[in-house]
PDB file of N, CA and C in Angstrom:
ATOM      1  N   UNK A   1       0.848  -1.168   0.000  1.00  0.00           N
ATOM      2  CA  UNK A   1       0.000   0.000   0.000  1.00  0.00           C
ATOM      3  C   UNK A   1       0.894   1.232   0.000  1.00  0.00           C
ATOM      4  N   UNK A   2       0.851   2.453  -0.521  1.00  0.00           N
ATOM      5  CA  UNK A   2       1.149   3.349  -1.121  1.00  0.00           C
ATOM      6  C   UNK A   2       0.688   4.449  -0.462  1.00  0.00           C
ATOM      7  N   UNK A   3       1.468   5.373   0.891  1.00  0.00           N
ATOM      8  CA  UNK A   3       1.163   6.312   1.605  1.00  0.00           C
ATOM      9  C   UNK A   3       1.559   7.402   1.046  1.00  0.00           C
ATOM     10  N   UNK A   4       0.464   8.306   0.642  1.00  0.00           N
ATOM     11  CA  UNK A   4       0.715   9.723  -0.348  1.00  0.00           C
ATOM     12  C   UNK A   4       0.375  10.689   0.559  1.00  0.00           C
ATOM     13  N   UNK A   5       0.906  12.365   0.236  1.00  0.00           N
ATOM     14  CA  UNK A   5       0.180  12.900   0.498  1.00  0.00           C
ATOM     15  C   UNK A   5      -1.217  13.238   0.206  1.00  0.00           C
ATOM     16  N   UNK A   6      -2.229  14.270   0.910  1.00  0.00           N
ATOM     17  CA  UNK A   6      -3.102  14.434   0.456  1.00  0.00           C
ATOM     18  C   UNK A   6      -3.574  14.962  -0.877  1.00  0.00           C
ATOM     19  N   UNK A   7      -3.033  15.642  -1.460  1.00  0.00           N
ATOM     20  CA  UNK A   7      -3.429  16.233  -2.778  1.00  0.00           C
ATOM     21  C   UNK A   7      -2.850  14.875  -3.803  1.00  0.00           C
ATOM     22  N   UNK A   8      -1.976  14.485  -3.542  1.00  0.00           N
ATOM     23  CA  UNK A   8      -1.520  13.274  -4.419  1.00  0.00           C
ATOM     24  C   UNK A   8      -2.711  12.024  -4.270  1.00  0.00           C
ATOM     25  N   UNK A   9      -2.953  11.992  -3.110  1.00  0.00           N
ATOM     26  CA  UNK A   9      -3.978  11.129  -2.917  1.00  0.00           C
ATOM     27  C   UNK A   9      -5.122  11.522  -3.802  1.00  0.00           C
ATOM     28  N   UNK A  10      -5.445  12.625  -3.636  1.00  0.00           N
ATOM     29  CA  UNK A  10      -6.354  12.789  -4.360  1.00  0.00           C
ATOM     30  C   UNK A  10      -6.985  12.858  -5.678  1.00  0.00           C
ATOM     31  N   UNK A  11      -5.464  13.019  -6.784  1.00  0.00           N
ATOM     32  CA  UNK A  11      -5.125  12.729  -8.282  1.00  0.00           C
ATOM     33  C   UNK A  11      -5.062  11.422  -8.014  1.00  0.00           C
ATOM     34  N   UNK A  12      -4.521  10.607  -7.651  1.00  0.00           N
ATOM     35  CA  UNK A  12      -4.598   8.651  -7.805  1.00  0.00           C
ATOM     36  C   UNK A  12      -6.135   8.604  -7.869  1.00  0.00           C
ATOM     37  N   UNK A  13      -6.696   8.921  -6.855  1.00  0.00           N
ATOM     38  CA  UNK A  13      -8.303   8.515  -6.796  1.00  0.00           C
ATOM     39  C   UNK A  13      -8.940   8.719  -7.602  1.00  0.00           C
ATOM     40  N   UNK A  14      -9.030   9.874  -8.388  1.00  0.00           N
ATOM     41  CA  UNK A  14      -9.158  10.430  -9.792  1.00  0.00           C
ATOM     42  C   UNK A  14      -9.002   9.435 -10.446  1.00  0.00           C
ATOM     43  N   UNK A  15      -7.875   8.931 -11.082  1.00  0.00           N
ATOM     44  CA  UNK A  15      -7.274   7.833 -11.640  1.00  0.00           C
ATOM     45  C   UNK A  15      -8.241   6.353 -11.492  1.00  0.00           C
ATOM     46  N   UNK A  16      -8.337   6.197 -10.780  1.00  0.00           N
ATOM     47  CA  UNK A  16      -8.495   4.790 -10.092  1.00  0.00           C
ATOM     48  C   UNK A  16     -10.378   5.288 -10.527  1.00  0.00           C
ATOM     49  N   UNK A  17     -11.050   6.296 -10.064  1.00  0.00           N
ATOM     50  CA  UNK A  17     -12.385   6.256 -10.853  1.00  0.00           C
ATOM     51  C   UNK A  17     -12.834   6.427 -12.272  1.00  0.00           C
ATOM     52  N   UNK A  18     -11.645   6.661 -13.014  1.00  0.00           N
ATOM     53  CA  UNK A  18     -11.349   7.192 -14.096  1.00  0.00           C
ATOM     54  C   UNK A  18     -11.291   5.439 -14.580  1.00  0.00           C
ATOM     55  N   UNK A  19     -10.637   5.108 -13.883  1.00  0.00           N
ATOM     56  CA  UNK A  19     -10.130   3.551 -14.325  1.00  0.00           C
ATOM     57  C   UNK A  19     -11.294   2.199 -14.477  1.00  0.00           C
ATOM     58  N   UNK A  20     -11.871   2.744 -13.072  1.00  0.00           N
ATOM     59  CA  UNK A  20     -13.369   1.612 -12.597  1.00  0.00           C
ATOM     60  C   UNK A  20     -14.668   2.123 -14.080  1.00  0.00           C
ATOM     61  N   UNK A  21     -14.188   2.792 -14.850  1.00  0.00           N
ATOM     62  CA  UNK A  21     -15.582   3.393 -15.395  1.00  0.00           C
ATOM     63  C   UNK A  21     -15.850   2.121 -16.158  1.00  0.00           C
ATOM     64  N   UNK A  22     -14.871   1.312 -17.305  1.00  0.00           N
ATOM     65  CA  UNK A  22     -14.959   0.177 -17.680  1.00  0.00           C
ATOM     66  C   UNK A  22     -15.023  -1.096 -17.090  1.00  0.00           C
ATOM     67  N   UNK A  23     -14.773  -0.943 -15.526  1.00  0.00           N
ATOM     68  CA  UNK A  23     -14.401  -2.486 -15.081  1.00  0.00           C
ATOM     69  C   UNK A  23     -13.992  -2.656 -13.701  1.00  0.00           C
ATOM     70  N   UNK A  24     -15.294  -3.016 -12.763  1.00  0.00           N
ATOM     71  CA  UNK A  24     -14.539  -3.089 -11.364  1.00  0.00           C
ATOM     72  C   UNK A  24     -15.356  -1.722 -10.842  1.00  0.00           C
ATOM     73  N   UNK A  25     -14.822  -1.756  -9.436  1.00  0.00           N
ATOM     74  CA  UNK A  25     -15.230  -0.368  -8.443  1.00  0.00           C
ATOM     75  C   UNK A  25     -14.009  -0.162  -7.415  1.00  0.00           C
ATOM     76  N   UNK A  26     -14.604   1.404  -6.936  1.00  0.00           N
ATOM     77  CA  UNK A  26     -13.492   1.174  -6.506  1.00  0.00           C
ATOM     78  C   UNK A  26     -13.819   1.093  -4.956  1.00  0.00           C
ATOM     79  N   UNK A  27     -13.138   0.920  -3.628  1.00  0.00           N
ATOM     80  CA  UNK A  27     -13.161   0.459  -1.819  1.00  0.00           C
ATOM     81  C   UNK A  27     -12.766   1.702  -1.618  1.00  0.00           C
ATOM     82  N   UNK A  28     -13.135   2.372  -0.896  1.00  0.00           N
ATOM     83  CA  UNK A  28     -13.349   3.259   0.420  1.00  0.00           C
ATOM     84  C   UNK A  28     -13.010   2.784   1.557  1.00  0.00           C
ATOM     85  N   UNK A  29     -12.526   3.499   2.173  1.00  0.00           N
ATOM     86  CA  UNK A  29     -12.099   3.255   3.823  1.00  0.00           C
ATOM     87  C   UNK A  29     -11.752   4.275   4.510  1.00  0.00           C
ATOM     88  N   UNK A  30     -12.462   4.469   5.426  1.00  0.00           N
ATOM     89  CA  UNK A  30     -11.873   6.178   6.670  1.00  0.00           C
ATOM     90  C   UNK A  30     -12.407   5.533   7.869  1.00  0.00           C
ATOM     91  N   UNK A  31     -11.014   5.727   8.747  1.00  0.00           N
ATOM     92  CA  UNK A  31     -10.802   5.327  10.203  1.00  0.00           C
ATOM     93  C   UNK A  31     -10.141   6.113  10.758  1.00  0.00           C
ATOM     94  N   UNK A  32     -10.489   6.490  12.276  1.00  0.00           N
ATOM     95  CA  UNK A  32      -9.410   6.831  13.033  1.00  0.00           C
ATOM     96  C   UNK A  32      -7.928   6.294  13.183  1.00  0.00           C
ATOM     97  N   UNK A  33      -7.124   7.250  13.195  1.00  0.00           N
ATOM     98  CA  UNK A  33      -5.797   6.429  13.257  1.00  0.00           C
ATOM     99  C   UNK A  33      -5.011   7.720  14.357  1.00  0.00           C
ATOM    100  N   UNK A  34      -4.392   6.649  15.349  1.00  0.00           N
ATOM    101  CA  UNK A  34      -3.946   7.086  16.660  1.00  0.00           C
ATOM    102  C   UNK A  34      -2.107   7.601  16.378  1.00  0.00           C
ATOM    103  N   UNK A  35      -1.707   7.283  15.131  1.00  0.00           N
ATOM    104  CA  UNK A  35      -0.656   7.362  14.800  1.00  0.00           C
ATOM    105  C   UNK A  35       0.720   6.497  15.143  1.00  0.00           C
ATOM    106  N   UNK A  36      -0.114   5.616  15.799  1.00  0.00           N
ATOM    107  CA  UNK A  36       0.683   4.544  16.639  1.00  0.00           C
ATOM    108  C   UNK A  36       0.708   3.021  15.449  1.00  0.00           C
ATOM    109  N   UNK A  37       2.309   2.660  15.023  1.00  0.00           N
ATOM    110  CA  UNK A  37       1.768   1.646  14.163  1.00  0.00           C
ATOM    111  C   UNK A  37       2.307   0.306  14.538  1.00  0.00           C
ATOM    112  N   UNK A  38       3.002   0.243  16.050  1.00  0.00           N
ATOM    113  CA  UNK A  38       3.097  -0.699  16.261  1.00  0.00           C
ATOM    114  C   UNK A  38       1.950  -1.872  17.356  1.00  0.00           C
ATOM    115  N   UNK A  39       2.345  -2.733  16.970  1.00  0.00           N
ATOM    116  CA  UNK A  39       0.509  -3.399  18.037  1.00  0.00           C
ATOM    117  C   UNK A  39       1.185  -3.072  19.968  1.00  0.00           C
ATOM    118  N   UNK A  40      -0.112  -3.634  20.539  1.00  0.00           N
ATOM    119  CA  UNK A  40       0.019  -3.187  21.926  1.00  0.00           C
ATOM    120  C   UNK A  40       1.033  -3.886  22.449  1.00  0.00           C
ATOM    121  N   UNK A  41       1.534  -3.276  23.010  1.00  0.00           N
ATOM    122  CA  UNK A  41       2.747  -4.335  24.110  1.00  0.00           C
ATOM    123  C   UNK A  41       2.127  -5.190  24.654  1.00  0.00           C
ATOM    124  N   UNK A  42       3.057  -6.380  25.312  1.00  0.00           N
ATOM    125  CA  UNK A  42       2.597  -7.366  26.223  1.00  0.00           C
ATOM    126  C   UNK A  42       2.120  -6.721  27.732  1.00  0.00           C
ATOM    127  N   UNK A  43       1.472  -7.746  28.469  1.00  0.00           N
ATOM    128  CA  UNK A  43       1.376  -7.584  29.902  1.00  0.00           C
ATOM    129  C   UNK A  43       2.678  -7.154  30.997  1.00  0.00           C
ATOM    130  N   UNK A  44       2.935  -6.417  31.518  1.00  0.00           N
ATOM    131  CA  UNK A  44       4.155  -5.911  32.135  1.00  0.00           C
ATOM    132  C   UNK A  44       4.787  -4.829  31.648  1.00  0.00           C
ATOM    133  N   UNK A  45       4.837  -4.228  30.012  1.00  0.00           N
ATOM    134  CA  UNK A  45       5.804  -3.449  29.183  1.00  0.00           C
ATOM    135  C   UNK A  45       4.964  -1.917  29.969  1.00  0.00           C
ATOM    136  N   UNK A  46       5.823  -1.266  29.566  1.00  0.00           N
ATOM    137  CA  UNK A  46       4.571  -0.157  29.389  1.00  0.00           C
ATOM    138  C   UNK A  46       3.733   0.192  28.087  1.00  0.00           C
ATOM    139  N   UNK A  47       2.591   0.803  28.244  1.00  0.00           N
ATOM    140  CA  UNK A  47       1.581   0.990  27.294  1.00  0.00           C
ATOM    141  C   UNK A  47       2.169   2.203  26.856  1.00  0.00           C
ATOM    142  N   UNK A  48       1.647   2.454  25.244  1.00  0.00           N
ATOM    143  CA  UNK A  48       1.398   3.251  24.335  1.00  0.00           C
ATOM    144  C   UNK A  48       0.920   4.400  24.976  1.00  0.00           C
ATOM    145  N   UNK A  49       2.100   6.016  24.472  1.00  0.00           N
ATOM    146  CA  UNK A  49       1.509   6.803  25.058  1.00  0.00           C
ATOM    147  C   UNK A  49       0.198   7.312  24.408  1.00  0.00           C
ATOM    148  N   UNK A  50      -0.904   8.017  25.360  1.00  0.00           N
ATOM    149  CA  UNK A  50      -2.079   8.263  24.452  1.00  0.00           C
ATOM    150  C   UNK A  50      -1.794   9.946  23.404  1.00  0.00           C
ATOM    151  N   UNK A  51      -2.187   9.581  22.285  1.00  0.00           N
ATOM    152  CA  UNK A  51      -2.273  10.513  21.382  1.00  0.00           C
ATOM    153  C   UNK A  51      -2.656  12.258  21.551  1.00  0.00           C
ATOM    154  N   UNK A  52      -2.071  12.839  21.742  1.00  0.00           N
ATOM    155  CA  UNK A  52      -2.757  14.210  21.800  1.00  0.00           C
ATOM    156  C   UNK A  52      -3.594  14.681  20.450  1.00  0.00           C
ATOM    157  N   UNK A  53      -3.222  14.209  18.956  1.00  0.00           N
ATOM    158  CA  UNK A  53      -4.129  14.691  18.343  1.00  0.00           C
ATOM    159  C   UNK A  53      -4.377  13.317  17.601  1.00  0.00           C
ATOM    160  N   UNK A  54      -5.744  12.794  17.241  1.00  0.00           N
ATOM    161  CA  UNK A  54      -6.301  11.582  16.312  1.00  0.00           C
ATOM    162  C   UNK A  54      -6.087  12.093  14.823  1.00  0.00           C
ATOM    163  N   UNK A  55      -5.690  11.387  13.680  1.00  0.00           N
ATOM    164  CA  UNK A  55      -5.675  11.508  12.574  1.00  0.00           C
ATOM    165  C   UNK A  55      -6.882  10.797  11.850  1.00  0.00           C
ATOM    166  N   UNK A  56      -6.917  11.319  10.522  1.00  0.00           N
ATOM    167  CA  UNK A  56      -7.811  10.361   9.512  1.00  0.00           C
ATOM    168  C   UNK A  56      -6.677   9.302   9.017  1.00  0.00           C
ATOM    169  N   UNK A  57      -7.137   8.407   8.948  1.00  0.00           N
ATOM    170  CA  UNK A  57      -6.315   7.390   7.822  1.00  0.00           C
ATOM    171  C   UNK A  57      -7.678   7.475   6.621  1.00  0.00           C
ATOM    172  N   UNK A  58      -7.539   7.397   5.314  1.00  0.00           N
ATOM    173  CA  UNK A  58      -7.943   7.220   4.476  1.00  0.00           C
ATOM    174  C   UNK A  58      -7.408   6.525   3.200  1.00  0.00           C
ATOM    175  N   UNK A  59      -8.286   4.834   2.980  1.00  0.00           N
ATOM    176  CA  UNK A  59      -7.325   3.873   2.050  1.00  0.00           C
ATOM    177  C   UNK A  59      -8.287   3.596   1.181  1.00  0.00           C
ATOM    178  N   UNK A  60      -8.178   3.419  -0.272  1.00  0.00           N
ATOM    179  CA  UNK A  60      -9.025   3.195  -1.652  1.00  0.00           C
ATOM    180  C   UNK A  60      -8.045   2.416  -2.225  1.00  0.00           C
ATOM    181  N   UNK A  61      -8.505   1.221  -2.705  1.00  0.00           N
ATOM    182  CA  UNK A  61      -8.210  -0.096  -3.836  1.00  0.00           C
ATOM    183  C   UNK A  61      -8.967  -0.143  -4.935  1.00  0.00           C
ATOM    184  N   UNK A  62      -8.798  -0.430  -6.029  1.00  0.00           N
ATOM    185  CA  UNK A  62      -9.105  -0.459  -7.186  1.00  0.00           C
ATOM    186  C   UNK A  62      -8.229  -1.576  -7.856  1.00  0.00           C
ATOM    187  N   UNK A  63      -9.199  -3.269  -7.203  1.00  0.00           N
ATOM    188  CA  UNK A  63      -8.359  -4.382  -7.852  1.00  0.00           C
ATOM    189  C   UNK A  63      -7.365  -4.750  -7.344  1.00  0.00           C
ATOM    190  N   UNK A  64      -6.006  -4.575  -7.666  1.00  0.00           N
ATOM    191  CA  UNK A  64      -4.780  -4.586  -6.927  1.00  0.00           C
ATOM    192  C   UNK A  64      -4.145  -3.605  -6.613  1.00  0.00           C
ATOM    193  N   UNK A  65      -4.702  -2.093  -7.150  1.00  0.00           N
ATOM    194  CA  UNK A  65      -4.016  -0.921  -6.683  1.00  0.00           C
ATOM    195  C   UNK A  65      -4.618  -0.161  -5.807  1.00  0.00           C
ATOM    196  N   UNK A  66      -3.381  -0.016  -4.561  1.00  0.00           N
ATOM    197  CA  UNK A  66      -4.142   0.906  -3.093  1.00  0.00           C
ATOM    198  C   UNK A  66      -3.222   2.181  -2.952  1.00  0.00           C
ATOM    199  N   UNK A  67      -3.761   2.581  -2.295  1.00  0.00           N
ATOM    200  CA  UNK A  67      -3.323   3.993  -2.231  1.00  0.00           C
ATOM    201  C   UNK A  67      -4.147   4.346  -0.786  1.00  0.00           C
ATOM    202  N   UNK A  68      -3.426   5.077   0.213  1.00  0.00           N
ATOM    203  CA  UNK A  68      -3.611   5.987   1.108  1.00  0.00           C
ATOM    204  C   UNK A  68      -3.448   7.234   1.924  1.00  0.00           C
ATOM    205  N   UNK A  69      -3.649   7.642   2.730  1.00  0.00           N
ATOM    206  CA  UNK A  69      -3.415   9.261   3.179  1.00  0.00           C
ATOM    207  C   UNK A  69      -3.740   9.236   4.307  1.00  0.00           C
ATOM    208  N   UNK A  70      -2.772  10.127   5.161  1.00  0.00           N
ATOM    209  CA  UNK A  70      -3.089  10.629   6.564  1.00  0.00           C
ATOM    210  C   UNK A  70      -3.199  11.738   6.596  1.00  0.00           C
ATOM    211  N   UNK A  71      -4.910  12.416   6.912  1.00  0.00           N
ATOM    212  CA  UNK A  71      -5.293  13.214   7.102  1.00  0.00           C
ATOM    213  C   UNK A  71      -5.233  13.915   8.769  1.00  0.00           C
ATOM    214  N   UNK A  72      -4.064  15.304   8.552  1.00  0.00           N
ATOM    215  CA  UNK A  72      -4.179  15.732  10.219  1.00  0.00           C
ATOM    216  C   UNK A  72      -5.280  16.535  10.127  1.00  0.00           C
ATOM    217  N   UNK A  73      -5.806  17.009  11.593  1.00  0.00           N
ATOM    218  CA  UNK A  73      -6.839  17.593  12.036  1.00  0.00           C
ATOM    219  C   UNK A  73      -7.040  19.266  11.413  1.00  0.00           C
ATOM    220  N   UNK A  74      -5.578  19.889  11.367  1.00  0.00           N
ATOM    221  CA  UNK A  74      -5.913  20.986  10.966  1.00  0.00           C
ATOM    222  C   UNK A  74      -6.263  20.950   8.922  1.00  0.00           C
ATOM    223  N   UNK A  75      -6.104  19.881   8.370  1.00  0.00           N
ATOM    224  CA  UNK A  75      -6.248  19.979   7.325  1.00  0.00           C
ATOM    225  C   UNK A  75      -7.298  18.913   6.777  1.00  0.00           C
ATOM    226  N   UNK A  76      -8.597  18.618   7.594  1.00  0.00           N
ATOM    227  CA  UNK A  76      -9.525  18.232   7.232  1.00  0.00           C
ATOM    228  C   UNK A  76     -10.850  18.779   6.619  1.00  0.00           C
ATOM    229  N   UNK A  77     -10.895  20.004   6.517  1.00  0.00           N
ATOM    230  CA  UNK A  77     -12.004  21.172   5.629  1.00  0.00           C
ATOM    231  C   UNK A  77     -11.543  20.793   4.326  1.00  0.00           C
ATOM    232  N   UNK A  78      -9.946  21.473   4.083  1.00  0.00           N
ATOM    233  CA  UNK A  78      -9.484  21.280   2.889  1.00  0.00           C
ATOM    234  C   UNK A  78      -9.677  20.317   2.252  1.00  0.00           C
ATOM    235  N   UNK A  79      -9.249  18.974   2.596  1.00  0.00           N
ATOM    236  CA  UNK A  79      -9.201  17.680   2.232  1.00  0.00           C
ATOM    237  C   UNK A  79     -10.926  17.096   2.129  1.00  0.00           C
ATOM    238  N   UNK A  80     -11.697  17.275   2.553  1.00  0.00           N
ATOM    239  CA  UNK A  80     -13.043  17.143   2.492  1.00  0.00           C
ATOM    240  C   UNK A  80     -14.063  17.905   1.389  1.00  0.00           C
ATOM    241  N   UNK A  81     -13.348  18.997   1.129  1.00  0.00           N
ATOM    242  CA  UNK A  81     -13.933  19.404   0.204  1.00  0.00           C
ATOM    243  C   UNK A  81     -13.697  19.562  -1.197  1.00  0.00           C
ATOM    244  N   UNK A  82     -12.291  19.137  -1.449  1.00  0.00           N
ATOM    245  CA  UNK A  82     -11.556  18.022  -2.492  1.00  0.00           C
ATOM    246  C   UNK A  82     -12.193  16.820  -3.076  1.00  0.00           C
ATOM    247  N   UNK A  83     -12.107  16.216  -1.583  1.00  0.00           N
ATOM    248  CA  UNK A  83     -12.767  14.728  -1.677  1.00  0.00           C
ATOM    249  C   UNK A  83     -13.932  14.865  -2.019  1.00  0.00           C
ATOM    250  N   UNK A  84     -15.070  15.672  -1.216  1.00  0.00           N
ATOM    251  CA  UNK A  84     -16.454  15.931  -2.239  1.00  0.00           C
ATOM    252  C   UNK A  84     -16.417  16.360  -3.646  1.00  0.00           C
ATOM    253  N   UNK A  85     -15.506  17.383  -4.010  1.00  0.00           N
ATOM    254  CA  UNK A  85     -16.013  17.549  -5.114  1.00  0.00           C
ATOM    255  C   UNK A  85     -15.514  16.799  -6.354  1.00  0.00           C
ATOM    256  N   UNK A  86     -14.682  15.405  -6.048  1.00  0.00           N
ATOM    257  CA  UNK A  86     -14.195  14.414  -6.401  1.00  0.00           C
ATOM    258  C   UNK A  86     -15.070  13.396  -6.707  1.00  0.00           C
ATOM    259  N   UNK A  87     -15.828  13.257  -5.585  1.00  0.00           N
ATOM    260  CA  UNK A  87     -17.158  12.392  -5.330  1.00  0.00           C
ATOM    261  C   UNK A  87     -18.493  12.665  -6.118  1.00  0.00           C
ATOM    262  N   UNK A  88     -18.497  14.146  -6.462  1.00  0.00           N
ATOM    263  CA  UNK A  88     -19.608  14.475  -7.608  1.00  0.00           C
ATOM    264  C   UNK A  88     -19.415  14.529  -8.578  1.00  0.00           C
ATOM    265  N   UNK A  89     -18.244  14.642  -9.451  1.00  0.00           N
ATOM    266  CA  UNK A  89     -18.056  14.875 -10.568  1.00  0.00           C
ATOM    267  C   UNK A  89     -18.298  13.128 -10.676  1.00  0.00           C
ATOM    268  N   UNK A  90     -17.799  12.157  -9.984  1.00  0.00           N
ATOM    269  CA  UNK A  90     -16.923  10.688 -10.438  1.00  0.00           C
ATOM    270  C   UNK A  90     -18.232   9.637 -10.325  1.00  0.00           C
ATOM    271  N   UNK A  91     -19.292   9.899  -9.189  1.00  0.00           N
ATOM    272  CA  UNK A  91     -20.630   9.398  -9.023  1.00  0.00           C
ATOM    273  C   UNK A  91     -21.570   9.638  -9.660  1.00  0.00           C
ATOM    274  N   UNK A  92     -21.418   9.035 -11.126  1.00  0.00           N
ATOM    275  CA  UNK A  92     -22.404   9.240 -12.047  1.00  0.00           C
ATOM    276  C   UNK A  92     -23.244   8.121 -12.437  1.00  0.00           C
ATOM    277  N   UNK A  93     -22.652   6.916 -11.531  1.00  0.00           N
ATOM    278  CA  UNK A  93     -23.181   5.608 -12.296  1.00  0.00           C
ATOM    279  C   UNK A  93     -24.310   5.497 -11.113  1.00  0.00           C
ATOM    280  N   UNK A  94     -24.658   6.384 -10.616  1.00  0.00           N
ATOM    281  CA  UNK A  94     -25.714   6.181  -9.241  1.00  0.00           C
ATOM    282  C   UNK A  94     -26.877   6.464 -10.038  1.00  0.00           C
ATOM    283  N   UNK A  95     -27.054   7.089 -10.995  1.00  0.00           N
ATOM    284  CA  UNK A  95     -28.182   7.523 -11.551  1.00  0.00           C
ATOM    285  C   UNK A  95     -29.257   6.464 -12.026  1.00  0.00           C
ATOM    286  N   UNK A  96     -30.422   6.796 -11.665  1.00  0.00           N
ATOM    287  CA  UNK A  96     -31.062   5.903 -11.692  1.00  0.00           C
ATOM    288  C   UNK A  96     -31.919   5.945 -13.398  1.00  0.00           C
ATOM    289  N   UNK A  97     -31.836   4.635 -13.443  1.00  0.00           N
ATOM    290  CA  UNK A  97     -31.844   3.961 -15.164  1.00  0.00           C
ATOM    291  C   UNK A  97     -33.187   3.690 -15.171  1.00  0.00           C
ATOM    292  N   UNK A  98     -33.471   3.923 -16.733  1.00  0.00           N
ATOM    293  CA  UNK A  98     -34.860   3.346 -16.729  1.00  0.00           C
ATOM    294  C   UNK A  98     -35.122   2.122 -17.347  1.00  0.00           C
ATOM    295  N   UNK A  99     -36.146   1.493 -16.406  1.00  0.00           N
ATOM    296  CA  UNK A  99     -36.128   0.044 -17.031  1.00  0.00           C
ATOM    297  C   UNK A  99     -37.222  -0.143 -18.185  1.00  0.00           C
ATOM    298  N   UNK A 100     -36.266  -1.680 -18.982  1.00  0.00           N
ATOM    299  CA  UNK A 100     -37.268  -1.980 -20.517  1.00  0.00           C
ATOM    300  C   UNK A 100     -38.414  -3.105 -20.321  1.00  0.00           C
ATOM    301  N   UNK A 101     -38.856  -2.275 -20.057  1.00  0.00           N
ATOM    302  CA  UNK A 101     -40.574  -3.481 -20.019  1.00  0.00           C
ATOM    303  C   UNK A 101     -40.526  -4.610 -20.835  1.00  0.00           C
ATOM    304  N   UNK A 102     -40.543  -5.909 -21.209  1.00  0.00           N
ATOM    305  CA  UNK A 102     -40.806  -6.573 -21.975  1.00  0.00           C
ATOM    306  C   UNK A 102     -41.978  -7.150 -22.317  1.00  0.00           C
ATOM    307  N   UNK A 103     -42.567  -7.607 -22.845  1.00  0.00           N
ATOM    308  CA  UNK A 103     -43.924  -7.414 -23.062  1.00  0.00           C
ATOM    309  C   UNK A 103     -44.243  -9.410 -22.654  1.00  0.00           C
ATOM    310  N   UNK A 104     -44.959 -10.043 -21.658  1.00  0.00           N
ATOM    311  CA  UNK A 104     -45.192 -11.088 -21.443  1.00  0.00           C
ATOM    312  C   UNK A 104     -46.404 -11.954 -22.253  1.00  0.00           C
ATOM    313  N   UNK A 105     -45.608 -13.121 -22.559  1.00  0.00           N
ATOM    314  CA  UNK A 105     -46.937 -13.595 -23.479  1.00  0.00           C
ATOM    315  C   UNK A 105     -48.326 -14.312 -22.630  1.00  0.00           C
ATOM    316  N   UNK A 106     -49.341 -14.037 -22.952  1.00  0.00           N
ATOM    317  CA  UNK A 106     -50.287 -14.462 -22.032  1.00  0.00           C
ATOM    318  C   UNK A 106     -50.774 -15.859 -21.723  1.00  0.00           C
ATOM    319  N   UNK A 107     -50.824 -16.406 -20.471  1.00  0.00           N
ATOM    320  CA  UNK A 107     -50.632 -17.399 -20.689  1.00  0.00           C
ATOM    321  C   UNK A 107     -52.385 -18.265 -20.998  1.00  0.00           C
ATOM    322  N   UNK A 108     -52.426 -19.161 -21.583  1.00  0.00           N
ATOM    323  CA  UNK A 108     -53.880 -19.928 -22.081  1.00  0.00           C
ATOM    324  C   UNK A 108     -54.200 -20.954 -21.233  1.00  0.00           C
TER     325      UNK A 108
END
């Protein structure tokens, strides 16, 4: 997996919906992330100090290609309103289709 910054993140994703238009979709993922990347210590060690500020993690796959971003707190407006207007231009296949009636033969 492939840790970008945010604006870079945000041209891949481009890419990657650009890519799904013929084939596939693409995964979403947003979690808190404590910035801590190793797992918890054992019983006895000392614990993980606690975080003064929580981050976004944000990860998108498309097939075999991932890509992610750590979003800090002071730069989540910015990054959100990127990401929306990423999300409207690229969410077009939501539109709802009209269906073809076929005509049933009656039965005797």
């Amino acid at each position: 997996m492939v840790l970008l910054d945010n604006d870079a993140f945000i041209a891949q994703l481009n890419k990657l919906f650009e890519k799904s238009r013929t084939a596939g979709s693409v995964r979403l993922t947003v979690k808190r992330f404590d910035g801590i990347q190793k797992p918890t210590p054992r019983e006895g060690r000392p614990p993980h100090p606690t975080p003064t500020e929580y981050l976004c993690l944000v990860r998108a796959s498309h097939r075999s290609k991932k890509i992610s971003t750590v979003v800090h707190m002071k730069d989540v407006n910015k990054f959100q309103q990127a990401y929306w207007n990423l999300l409207k231009s690229n969410l077009n296949g939501l539109k709802k289709q009209k269906k073809v009636k076929t005509a049933k033969p009656k039965a005797q």
